[in-house]
C-alpha atoms as a PDB file:
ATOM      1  CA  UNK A   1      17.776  -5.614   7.907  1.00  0.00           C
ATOM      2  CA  UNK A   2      20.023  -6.445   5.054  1.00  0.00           C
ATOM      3  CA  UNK A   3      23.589  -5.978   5.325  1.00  0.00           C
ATOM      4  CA  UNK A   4      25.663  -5.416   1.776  1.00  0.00           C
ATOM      5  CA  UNK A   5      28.531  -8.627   1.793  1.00  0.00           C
ATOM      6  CA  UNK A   6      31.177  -5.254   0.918  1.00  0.00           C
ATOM      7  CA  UNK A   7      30.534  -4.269   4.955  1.00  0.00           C
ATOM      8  CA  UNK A   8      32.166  -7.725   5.891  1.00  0.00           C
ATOM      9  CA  UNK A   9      34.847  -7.368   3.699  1.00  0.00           C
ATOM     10  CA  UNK A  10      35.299  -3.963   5.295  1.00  0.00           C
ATOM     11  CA  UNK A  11      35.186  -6.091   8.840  1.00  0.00           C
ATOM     12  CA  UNK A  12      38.570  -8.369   7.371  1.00  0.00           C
ATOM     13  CA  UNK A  13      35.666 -11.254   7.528  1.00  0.00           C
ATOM     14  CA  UNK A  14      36.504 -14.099   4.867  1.00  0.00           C
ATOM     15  CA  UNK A  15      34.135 -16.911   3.856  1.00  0.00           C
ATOM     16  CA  UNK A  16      36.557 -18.856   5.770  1.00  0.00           C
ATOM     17  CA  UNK A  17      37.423 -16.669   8.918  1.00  0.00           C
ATOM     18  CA  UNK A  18      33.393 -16.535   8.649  1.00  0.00           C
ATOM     19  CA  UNK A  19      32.984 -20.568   8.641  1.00  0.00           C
ATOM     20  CA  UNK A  20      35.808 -20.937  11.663  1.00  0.00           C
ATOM     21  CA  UNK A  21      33.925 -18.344  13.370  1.00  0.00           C
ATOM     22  CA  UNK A  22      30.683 -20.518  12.693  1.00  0.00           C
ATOM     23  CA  UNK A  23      32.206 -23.554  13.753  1.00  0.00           C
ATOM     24  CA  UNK A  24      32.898 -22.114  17.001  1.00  0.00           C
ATOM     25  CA  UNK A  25      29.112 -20.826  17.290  1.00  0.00           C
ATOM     26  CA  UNK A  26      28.007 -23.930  16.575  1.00  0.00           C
ATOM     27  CA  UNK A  27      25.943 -22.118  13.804  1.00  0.00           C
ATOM     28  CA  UNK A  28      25.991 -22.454   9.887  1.00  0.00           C
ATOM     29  CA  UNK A  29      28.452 -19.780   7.793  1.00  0.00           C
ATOM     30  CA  UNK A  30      25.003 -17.725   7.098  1.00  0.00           C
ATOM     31  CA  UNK A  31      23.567 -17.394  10.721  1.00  0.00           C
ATOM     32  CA  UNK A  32      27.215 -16.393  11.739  1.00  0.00           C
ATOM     33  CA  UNK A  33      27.491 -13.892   9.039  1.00  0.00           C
ATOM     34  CA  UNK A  34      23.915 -11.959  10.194  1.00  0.00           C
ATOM     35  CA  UNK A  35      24.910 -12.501  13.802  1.00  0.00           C
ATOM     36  CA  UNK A  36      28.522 -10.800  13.411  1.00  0.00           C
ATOM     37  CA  UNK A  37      26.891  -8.377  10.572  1.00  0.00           C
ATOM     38  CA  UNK A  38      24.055  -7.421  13.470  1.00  0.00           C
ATOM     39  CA  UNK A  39      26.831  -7.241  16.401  1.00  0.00           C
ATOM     40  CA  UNK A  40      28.773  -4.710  13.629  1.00  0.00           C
ATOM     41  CA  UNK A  41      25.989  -2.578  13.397  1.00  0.00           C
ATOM     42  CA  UNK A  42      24.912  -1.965  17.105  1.00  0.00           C
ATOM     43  CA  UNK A  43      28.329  -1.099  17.881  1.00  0.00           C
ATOM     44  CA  UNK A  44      28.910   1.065  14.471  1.00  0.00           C
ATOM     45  CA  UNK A  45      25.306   3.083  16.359  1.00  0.00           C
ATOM     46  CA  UNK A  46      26.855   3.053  19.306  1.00  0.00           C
ATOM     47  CA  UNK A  47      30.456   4.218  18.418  1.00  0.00           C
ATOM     48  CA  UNK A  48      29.428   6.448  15.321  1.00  0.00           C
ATOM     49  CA  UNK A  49      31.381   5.366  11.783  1.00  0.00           C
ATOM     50  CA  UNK A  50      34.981   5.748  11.703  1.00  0.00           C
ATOM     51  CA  UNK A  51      36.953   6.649   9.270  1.00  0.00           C
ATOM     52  CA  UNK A  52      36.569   4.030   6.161  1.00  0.00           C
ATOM     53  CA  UNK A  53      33.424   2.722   7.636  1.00  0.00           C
ATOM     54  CA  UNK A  54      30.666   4.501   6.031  1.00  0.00           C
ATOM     55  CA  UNK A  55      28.945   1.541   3.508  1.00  0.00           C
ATOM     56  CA  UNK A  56      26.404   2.087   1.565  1.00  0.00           C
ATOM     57  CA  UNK A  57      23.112   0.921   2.918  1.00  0.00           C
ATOM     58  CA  UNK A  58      24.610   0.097   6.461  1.00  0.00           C
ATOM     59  CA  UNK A  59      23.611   3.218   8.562  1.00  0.00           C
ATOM     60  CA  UNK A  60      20.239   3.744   9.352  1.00  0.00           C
END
Protein backbone atom coordinates (compact mmCIF):
# COMPACT_ATOMS: atom_id res chain seq x y z
CA UNK A 1 0.00 0.00 0.00
CA UNK A 2 1.44 3.29 -0.98
CA UNK A 3 1.31 6.10 1.27
CA UNK A 4 1.46 9.87 -0.45
CA UNK A 5 4.92 11.66 1.38
CA UNK A 6 1.99 14.85 2.03
CA UNK A 7 0.41 12.21 4.90
CA UNK A 8 3.86 12.44 6.78
CA UNK A 9 4.08 15.91 6.52
CA UNK A 10 0.56 15.93 7.91
CA UNK A 11 2.17 13.49 10.84
CA UNK A 12 4.96 16.69 11.72
CA UNK A 13 7.48 13.78 10.31
CA UNK A 14 10.73 15.49 8.77
CA UNK A 15 13.39 13.68 6.72
CA UNK A 16 15.30 14.25 9.77
CA UNK A 17 12.81 13.53 12.73
CA UNK A 18 12.29 10.44 10.17
CA UNK A 19 16.23 9.46 10.13
CA UNK A 20 16.48 9.98 14.25
CA UNK A 21 13.50 7.92 14.42
CA UNK A 22 15.39 5.32 12.10
CA UNK A 23 18.40 5.46 14.00
CA UNK A 24 16.61 4.42 16.97
CA UNK A 25 14.91 1.40 14.96
CA UNK A 26 17.95 0.41 13.89
CA UNK A 27 16.32 0.59 10.35
CA UNK A 28 17.19 2.79 7.20
CA UNK A 29 15.09 6.40 6.78
CA UNK A 30 12.80 4.33 4.12
CA UNK A 31 11.83 1.18 6.23
CA UNK A 32 11.09 3.72 9.12
CA UNK A 33 9.02 5.88 6.95
CA UNK A 34 6.59 2.64 5.73
CA UNK A 35 6.74 1.33 9.27
CA UNK A 36 5.49 4.75 10.95
CA UNK A 37 3.32 5.42 7.58
CA UNK A 38 1.69 1.65 8.25
CA UNK A 39 1.40 2.27 12.23
CA UNK A 40 -0.51 5.82 10.97
CA UNK A 41 -2.87 4.05 9.07
CA UNK A 42 -4.09 1.18 11.43
CA UNK A 43 -4.69 3.65 14.00
CA UNK A 44 -6.30 6.40 11.45
CA UNK A 45 -8.92 2.75 10.80
CA UNK A 46 -9.13 2.33 14.10
CA UNK A 47 -9.78 5.94 15.40
CA UNK A 48 -11.67 7.22 12.17
CA UNK A 49 -9.92 10.62 10.47
CA UNK A 50 -9.91 13.64 12.46
CA UNK A 51 -10.26 16.75 11.57
CA UNK A 52 -7.30 17.77 8.95
CA UNK A 53 -6.54 14.18 8.40
CA UNK A 54 -8.37 13.14 5.41
CA UNK A 55 -5.29 12.69 2.51
CA UNK A 56 -5.83 11.82 -0.57
CA UNK A 57 -5.21 8.20 -1.31
CA UNK A 58 -4.72 7.28 2.48
CA UNK A 59 -8.18 5.79 3.46
CA UNK A 60 -9.16 2.71 2.13
Amino acid sequence: MFVPARSLVALGMTLKKLRITAKKLGRTAKKARTAIEKRHLSFLRRTGPGPGEIFKGTLT
